[in-house]
C-alpha atoms as a PDB file:
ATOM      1  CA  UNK A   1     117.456 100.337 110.235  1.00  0.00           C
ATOM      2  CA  UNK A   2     116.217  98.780 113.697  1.00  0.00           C
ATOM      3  CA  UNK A   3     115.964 101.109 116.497  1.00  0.00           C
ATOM      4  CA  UNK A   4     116.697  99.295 119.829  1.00  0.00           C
ATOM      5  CA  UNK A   5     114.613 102.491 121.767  1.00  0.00           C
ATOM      6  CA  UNK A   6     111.453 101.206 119.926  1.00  0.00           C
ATOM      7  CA  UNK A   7     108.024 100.469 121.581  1.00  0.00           C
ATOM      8  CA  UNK A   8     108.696  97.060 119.962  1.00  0.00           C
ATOM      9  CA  UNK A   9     111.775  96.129 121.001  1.00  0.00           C
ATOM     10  CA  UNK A  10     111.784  93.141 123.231  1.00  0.00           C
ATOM     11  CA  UNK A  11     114.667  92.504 125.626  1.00  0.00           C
ATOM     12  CA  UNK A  12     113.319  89.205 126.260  1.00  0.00           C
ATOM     13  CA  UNK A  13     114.591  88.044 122.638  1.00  0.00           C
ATOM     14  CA  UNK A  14     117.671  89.685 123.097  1.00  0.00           C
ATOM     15  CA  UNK A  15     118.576  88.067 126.411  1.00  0.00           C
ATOM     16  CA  UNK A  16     117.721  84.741 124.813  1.00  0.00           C
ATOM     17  CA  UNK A  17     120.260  85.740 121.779  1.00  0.00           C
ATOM     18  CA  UNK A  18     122.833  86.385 124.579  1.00  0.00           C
ATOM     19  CA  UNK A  19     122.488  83.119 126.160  1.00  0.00           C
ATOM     20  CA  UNK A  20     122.820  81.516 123.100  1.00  0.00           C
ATOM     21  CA  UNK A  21     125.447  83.495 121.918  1.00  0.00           C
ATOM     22  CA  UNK A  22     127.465  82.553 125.270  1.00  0.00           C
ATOM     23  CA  UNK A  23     126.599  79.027 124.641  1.00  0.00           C
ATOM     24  CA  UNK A  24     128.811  79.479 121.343  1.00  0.00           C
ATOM     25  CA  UNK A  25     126.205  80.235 118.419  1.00  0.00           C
ATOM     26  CA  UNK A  26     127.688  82.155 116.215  1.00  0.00           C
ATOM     27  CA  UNK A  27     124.500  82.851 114.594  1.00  0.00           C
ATOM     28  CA  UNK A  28     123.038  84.629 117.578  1.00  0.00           C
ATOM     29  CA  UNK A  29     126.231  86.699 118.614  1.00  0.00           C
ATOM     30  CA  UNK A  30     126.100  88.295 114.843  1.00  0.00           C
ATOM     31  CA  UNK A  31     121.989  88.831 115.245  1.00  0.00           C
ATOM     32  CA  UNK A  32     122.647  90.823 118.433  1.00  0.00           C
ATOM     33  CA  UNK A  33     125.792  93.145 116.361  1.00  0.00           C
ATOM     34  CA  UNK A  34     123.040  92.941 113.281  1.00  0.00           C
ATOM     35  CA  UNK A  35     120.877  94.896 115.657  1.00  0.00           C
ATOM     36  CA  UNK A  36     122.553  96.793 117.610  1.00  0.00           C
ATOM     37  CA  UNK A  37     125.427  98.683 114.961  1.00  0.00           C
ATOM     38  CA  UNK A  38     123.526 100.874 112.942  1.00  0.00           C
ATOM     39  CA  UNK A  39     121.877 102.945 115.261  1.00  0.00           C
ATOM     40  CA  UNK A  40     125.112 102.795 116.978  1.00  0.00           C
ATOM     41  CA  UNK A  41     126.960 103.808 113.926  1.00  0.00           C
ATOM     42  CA  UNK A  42     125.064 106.765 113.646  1.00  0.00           C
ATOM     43  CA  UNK A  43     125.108 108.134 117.265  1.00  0.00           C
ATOM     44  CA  UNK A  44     129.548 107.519 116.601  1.00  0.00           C
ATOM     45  CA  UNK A  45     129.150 109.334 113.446  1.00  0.00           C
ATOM     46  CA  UNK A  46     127.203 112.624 115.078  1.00  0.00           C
ATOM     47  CA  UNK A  47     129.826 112.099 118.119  1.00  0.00           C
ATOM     48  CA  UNK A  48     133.034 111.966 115.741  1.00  0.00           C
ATOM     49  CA  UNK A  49     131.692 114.356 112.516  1.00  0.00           C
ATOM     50  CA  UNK A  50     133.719 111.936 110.790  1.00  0.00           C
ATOM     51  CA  UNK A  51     132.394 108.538 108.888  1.00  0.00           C
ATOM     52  CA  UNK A  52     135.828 106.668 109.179  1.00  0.00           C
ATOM     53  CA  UNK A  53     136.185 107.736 112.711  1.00  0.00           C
ATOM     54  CA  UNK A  54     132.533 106.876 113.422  1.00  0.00           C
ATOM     55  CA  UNK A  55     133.444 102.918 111.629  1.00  0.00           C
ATOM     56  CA  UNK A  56     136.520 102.847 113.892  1.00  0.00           C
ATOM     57  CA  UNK A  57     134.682 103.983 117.020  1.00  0.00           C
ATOM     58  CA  UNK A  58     131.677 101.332 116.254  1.00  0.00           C
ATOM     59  CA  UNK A  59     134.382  98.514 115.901  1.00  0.00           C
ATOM     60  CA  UNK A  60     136.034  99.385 119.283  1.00  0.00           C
ATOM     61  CA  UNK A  61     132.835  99.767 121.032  1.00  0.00           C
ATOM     62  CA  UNK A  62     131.716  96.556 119.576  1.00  0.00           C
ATOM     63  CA  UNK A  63     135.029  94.816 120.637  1.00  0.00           C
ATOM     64  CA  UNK A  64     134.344  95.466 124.178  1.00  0.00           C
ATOM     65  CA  UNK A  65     130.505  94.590 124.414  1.00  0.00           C
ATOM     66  CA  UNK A  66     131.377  91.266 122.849  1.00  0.00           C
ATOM     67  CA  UNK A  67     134.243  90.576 125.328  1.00  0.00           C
ATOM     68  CA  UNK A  68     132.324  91.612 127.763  1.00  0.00           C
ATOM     69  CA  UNK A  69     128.986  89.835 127.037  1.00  0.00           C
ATOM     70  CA  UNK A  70     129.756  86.923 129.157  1.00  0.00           C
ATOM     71  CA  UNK A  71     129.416  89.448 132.062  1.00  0.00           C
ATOM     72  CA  UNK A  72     125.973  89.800 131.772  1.00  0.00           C
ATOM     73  CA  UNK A  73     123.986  88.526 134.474  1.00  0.00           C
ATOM     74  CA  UNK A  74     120.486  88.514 132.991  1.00  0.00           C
ATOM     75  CA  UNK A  75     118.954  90.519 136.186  1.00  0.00           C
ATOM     76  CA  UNK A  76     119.340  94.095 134.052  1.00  0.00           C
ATOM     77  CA  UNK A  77     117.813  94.827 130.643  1.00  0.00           C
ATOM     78  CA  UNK A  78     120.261  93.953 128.236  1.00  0.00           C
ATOM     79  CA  UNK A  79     119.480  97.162 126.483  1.00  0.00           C
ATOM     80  CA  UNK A  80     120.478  99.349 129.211  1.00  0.00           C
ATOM     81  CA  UNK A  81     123.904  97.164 130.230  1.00  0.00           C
ATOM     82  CA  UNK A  82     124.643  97.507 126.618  1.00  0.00           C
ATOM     83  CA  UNK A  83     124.297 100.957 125.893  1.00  0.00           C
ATOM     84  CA  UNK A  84     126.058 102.044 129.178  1.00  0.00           C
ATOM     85  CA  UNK A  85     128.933 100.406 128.021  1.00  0.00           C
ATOM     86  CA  UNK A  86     128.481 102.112 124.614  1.00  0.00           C
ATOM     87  CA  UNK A  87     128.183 105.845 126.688  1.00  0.00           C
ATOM     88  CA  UNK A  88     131.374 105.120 128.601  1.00  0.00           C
ATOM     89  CA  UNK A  89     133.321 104.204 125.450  1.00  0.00           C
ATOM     90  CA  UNK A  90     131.887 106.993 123.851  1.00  0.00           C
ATOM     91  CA  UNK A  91     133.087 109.477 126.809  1.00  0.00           C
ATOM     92  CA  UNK A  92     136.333 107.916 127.548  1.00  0.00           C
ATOM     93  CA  UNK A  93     137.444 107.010 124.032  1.00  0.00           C
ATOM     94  CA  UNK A  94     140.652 108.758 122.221  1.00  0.00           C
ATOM     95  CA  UNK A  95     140.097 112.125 120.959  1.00  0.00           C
ATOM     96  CA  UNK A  96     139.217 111.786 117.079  1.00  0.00           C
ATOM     97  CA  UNK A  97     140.581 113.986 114.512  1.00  0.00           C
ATOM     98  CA  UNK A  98     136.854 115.561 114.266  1.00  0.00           C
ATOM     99  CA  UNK A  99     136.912 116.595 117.769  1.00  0.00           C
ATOM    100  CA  UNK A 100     140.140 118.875 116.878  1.00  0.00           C
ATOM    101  CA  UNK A 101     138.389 121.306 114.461  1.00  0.00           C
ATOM    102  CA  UNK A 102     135.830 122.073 117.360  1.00  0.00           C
ATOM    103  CA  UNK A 103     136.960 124.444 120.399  1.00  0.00           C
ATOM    104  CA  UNK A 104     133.771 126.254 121.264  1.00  0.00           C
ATOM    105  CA  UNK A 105     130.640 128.245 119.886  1.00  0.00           C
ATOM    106  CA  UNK A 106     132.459 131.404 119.489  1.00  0.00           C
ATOM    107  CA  UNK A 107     135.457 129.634 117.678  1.00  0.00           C
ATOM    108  CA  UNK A 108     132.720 127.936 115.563  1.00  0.00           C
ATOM    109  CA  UNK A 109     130.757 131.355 114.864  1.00  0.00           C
ATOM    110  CA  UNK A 110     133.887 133.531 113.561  1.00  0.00           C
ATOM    111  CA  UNK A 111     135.111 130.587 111.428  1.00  0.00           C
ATOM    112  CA  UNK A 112     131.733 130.566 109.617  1.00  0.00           C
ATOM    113  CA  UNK A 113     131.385 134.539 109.482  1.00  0.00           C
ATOM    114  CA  UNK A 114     135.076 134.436 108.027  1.00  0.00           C
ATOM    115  CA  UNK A 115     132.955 132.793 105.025  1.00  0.00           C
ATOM    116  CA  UNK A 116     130.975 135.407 102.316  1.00  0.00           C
ATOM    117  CA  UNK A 117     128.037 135.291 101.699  1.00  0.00           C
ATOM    118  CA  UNK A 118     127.667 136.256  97.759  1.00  0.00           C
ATOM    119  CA  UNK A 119     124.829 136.917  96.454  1.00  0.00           C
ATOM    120  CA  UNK A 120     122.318 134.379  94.517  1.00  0.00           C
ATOM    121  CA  UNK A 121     120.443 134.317  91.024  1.00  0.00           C
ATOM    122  CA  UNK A 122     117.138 132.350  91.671  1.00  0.00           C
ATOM    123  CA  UNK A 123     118.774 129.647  89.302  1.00  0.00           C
ATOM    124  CA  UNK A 124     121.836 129.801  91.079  1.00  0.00           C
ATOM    125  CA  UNK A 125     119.820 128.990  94.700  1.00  0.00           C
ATOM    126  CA  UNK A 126     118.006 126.206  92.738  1.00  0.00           C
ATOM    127  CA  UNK A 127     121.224 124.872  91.385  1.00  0.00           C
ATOM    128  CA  UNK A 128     123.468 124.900  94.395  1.00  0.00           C
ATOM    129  CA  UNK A 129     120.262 123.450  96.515  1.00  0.00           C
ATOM    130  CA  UNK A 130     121.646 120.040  97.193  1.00  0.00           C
ATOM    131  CA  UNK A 131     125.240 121.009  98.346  1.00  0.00           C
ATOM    132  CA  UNK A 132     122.968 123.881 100.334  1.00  0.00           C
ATOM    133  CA  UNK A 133     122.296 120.695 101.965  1.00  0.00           C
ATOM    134  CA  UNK A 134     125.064 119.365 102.989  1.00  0.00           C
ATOM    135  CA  UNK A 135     126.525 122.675 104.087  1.00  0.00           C
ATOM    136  CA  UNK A 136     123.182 122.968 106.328  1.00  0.00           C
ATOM    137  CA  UNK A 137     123.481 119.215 107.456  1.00  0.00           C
ATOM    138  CA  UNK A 138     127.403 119.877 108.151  1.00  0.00           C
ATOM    139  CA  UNK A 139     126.758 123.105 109.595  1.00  0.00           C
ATOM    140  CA  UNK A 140     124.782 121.555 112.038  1.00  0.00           C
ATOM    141  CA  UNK A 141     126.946 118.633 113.018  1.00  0.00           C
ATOM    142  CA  UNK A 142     129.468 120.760 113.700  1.00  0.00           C
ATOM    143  CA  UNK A 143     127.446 122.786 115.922  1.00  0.00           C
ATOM    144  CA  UNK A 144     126.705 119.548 117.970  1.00  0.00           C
ATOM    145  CA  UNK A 145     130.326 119.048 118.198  1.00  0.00           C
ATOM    146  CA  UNK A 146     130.549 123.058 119.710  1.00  0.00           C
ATOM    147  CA  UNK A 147     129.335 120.886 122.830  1.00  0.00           C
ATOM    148  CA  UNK A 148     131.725 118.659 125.304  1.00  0.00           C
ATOM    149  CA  UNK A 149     131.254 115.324 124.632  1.00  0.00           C
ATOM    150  CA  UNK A 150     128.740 114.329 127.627  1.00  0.00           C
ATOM    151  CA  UNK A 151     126.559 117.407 126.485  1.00  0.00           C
ATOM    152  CA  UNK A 152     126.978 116.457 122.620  1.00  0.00           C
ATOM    153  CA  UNK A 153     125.997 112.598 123.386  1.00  0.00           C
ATOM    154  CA  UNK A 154     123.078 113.400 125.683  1.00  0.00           C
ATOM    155  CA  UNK A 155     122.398 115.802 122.856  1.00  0.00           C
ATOM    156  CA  UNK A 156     122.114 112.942 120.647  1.00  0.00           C
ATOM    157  CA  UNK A 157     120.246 110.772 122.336  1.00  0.00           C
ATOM    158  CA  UNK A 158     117.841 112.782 123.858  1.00  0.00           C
ATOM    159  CA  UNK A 159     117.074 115.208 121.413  1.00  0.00           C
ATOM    160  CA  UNK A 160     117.872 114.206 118.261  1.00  0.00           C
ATOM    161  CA  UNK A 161     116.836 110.373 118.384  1.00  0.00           C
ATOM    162  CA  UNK A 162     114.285 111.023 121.206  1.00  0.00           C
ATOM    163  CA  UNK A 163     115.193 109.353 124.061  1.00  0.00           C
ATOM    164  CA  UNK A 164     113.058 109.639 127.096  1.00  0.00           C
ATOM    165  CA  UNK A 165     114.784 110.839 130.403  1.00  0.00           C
ATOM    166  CA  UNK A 166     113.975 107.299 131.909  1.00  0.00           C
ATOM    167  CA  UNK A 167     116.073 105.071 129.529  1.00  0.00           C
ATOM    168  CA  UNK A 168     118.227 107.950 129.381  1.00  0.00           C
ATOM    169  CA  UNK A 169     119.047 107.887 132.851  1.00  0.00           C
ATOM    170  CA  UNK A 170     119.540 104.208 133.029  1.00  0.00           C
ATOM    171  CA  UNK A 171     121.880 104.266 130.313  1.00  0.00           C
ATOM    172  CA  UNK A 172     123.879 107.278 131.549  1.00  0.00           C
ATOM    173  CA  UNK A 173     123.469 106.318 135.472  1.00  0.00           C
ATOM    174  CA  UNK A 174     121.709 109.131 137.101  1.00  0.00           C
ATOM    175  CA  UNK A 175     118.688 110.236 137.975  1.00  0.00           C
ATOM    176  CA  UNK A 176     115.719 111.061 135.606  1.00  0.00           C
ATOM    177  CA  UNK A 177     115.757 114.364 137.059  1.00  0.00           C
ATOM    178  CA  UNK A 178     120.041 115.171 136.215  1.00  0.00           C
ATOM    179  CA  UNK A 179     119.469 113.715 132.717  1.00  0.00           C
ATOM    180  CA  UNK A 180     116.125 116.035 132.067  1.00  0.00           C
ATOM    181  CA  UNK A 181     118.306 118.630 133.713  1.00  0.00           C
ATOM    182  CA  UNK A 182     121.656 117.841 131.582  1.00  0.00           C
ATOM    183  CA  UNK A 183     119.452 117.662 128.225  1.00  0.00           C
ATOM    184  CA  UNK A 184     117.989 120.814 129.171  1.00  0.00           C
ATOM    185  CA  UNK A 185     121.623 122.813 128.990  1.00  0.00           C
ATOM    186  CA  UNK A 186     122.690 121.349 126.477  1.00  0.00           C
ATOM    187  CA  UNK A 187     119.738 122.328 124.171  1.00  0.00           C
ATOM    188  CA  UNK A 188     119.897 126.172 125.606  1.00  0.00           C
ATOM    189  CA  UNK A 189     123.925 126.206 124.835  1.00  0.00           C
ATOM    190  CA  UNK A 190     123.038 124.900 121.132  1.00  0.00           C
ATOM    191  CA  UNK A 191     120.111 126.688 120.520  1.00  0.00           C
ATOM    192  CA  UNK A 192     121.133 129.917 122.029  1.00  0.00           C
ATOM    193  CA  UNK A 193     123.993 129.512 119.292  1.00  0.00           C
ATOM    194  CA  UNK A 194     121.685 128.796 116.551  1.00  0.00           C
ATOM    195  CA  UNK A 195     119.309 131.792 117.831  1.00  0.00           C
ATOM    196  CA  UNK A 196     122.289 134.230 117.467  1.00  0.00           C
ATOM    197  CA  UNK A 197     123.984 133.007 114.131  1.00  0.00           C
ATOM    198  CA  UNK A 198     121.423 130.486 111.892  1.00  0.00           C
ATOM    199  CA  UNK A 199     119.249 131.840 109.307  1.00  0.00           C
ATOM    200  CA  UNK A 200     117.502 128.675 109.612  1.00  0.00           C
ATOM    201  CA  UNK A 201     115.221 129.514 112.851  1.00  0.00           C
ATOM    202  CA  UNK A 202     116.154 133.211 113.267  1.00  0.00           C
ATOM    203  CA  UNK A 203     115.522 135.317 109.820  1.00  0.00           C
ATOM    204  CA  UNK A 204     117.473 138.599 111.211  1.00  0.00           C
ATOM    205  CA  UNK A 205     120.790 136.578 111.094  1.00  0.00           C
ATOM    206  CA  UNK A 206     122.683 136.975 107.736  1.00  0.00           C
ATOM    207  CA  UNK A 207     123.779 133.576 107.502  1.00  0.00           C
ATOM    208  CA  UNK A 208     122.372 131.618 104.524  1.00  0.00           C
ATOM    209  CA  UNK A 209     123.375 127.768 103.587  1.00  0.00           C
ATOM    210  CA  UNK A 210     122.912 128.280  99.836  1.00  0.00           C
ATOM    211  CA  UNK A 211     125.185 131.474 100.445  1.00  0.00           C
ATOM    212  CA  UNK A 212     127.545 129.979 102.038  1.00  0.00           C
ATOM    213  CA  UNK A 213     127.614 126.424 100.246  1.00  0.00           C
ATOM    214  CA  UNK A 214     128.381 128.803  96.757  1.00  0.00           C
ATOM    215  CA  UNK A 215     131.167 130.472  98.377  1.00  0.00           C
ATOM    216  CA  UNK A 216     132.730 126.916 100.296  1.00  0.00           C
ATOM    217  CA  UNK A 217     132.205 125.271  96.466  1.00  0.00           C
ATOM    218  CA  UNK A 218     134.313 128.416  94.932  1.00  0.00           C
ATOM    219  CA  UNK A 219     137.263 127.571  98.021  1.00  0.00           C
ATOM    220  CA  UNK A 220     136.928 124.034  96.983  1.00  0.00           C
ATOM    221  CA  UNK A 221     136.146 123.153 100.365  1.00  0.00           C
ATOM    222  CA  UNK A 222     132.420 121.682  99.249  1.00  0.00           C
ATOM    223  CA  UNK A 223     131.871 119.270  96.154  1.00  0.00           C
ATOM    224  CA  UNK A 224     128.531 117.587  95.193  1.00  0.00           C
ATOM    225  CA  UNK A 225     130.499 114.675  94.249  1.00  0.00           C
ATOM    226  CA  UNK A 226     132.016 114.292  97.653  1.00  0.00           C
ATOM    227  CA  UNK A 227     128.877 115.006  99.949  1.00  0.00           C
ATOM    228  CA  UNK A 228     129.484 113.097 103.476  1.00  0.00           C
ATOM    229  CA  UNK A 229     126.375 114.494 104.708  1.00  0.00           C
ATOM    230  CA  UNK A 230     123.560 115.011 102.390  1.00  0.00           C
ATOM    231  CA  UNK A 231     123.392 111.432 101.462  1.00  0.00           C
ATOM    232  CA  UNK A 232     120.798 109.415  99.494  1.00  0.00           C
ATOM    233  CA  UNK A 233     118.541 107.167 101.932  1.00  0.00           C
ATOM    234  CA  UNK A 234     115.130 107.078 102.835  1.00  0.00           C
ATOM    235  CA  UNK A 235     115.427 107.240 105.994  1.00  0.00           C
ATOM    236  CA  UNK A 236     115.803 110.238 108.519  1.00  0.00           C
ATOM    237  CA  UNK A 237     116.261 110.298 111.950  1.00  0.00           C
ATOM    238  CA  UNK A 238     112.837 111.650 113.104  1.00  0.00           C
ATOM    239  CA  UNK A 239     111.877 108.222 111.473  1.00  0.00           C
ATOM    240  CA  UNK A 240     113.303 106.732 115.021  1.00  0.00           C
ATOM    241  CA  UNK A 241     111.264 108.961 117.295  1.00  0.00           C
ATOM    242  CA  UNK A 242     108.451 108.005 119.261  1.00  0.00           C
ATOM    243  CA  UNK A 243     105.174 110.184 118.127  1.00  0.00           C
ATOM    244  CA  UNK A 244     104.671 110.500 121.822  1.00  0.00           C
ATOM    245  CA  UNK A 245     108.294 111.975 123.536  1.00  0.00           C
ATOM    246  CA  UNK A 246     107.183 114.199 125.375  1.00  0.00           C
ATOM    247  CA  UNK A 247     110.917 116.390 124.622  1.00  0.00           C
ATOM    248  CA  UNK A 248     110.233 116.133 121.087  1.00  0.00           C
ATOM    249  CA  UNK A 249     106.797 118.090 121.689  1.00  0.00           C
ATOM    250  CA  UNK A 250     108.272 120.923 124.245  1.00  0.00           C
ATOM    251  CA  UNK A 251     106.998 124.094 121.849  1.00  0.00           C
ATOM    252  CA  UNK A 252     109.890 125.963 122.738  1.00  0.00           C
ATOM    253  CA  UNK A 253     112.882 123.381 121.099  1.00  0.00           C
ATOM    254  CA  UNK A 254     110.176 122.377 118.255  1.00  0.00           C
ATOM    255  CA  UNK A 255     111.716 124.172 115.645  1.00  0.00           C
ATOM    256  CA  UNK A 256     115.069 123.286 116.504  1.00  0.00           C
ATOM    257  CA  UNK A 257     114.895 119.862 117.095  1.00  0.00           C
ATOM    258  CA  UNK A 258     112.736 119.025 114.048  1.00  0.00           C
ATOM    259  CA  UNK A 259     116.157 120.672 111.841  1.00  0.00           C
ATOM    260  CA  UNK A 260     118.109 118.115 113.248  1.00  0.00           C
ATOM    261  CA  UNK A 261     115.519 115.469 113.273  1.00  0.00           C
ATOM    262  CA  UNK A 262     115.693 115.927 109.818  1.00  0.00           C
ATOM    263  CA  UNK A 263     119.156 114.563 109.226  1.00  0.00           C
ATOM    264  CA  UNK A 264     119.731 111.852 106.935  1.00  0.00           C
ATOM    265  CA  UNK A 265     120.388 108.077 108.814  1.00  0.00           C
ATOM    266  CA  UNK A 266     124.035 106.411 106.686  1.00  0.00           C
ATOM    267  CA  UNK A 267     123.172 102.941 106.607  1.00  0.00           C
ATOM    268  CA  UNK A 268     125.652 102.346 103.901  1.00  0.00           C
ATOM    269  CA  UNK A 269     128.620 102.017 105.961  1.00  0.00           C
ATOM    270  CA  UNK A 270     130.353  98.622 105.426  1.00  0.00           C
ATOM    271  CA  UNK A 271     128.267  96.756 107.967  1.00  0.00           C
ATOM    272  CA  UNK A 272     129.079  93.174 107.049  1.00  0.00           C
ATOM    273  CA  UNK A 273     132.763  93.118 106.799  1.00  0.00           C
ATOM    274  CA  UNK A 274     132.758  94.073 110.382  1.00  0.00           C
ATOM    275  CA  UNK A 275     130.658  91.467 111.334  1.00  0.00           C
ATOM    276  CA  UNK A 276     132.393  88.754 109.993  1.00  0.00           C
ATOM    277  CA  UNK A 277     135.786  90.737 111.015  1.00  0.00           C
ATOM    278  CA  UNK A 278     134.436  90.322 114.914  1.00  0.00           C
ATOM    279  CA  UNK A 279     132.717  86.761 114.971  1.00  0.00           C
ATOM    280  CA  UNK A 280     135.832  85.069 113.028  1.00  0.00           C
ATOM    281  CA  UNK A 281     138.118  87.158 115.578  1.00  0.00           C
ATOM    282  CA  UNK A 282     140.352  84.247 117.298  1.00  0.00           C
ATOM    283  CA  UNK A 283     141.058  86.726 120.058  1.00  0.00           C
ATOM    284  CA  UNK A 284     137.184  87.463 120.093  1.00  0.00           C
ATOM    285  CA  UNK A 285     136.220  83.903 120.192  1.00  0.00           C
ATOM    286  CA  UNK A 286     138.000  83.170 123.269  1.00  0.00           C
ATOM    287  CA  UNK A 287     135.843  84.541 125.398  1.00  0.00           C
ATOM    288  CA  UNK A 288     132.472  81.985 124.392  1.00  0.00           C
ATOM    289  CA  UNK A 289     132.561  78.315 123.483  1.00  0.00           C
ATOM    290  CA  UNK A 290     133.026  79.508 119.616  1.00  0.00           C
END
């Protein structure tokens, strides 16, 4: 997958894909949604905890950039007019089913006590360690969506994908300062959480993913045929992180941030079909010489 927040991405080549694009290449318009959709994709999938909801909310996002690329008026990075009108569909969009399971930390934490935690033969922990995956990558998501949805997405960004508070506060509009300072509660509200509940970076709590993952599979709520989170790719999102972020090396959020860091990146989702759905859009087409 391309990461647009790369040292080697070049807005130069992207602004000469946009004027081309406007000038009615097909070609070009579906190089710049080539680029751009997986890593947008993925942020709509951590926003929505849902993959269908995460397709739908990349299509509708994608809709508007296109209709809007005309706009553009090559004096900004194309990056950052992009991805601001990515945030604001994010934060303004329709409330997704995902969203509805989510109310607040302390919701969140008595659901998952509500869960046992049986006990576990050394086979048994070796045996259930994949769908312990996907209860721990799950587990976590939902956390994330614990947050409100400006937290959650600056979150996302600047945590998880490792975003620096410059681009982030071009893409969100504010100051480097706010976003440090936004980032900042929004990693004490999760991690304060995590401190208080997750076995994962606090051994005193009780909570254990191959535990609980035995006890969801026994409700029928978990299934290692059905895993929408533990998926099989080689790629992870810590593979999208500079070496050098400086919030990705703050001692104090190492731990945590490397967890999520560690999620799996779905490129699998059906990428083409929406491609060709928006450039062969009549409606779409309209708006460039097409």
């Amino acid at each position: 997958m391309q990461f647009p927040f790369s040292k080697l991405y070049s807005d130069t080549e992207q602004q000469n894909l946009v004027k081309q694009a406007i000038d009615g290449n097909k070609e070009s318009l579906s190089e710049i949604i080539s680029f751009h959709q997986p890593f947008i994709y993925n942020v709509a999938w951590k926003m929505c905890h849902n993959p269908v909801d995460a397709q739908d909310l990349t299509q509708e996002v994608l809709i508007k950039v296109i209709t809007k690329l005309g706009q553009f008026n090559f004096k900004s990075k194309f990056r950052t007019w992009l991805y601001r009108i990515v945030v604001n569909e994010f934060l303004q969009s329709k409330r997704r089913k995902g969203e509805a399971q989510f109310s607040g930390f302390d919701d969140y934490g008595e659901r998952l006590d509500q869960v046992p935690n049986p006990e576990l033969s050394i086979k048994e922990e070796i045996s259930y360690q994949e769908l312990s995956k996907e209860m721990q990558i799950q587990c976590m998501s939902g956390m994330i969506m614990c947050l409100n949805r400006e937290q959650r997405l600056i979150f996302i960004l600047g945590a998880s994908f490792g975003i620096d508070h410059t681009m982030g506060a071009d893409i969100f509009g504010i100051s480097p300062q706010n976003f440090r300072i936004k980032l900042h509660r929004a990693r004490k509200d999760l991690f304060n959480y995590m401190n208080n509940k997750c076995g994962l970076v606090n051994k005193e709590n009780p909570c254990r993913c191959p535990k609980k993952a035995k006890a969801l599979k026994k409700m029928g709520v978990l299934d290692e045929e059905k895993m929408l989170f533990n998926i099989k790719t080689k790629t992870k999102v810590k593979d999208f992180v500079e070496n050098n972020h400086e919030e990705a090396l703050d001692d104090f959020t190492t731990t945590y941030t490397k967890l999520f860091q560690e999620h799996p990146v779905k490129e699998d989702f059906d990428k083409e079909t929406i491609i060709n759905e928006l450039i062969n859009n009549d409606k779409l087409s309209s708006y460039f010489k097409l």
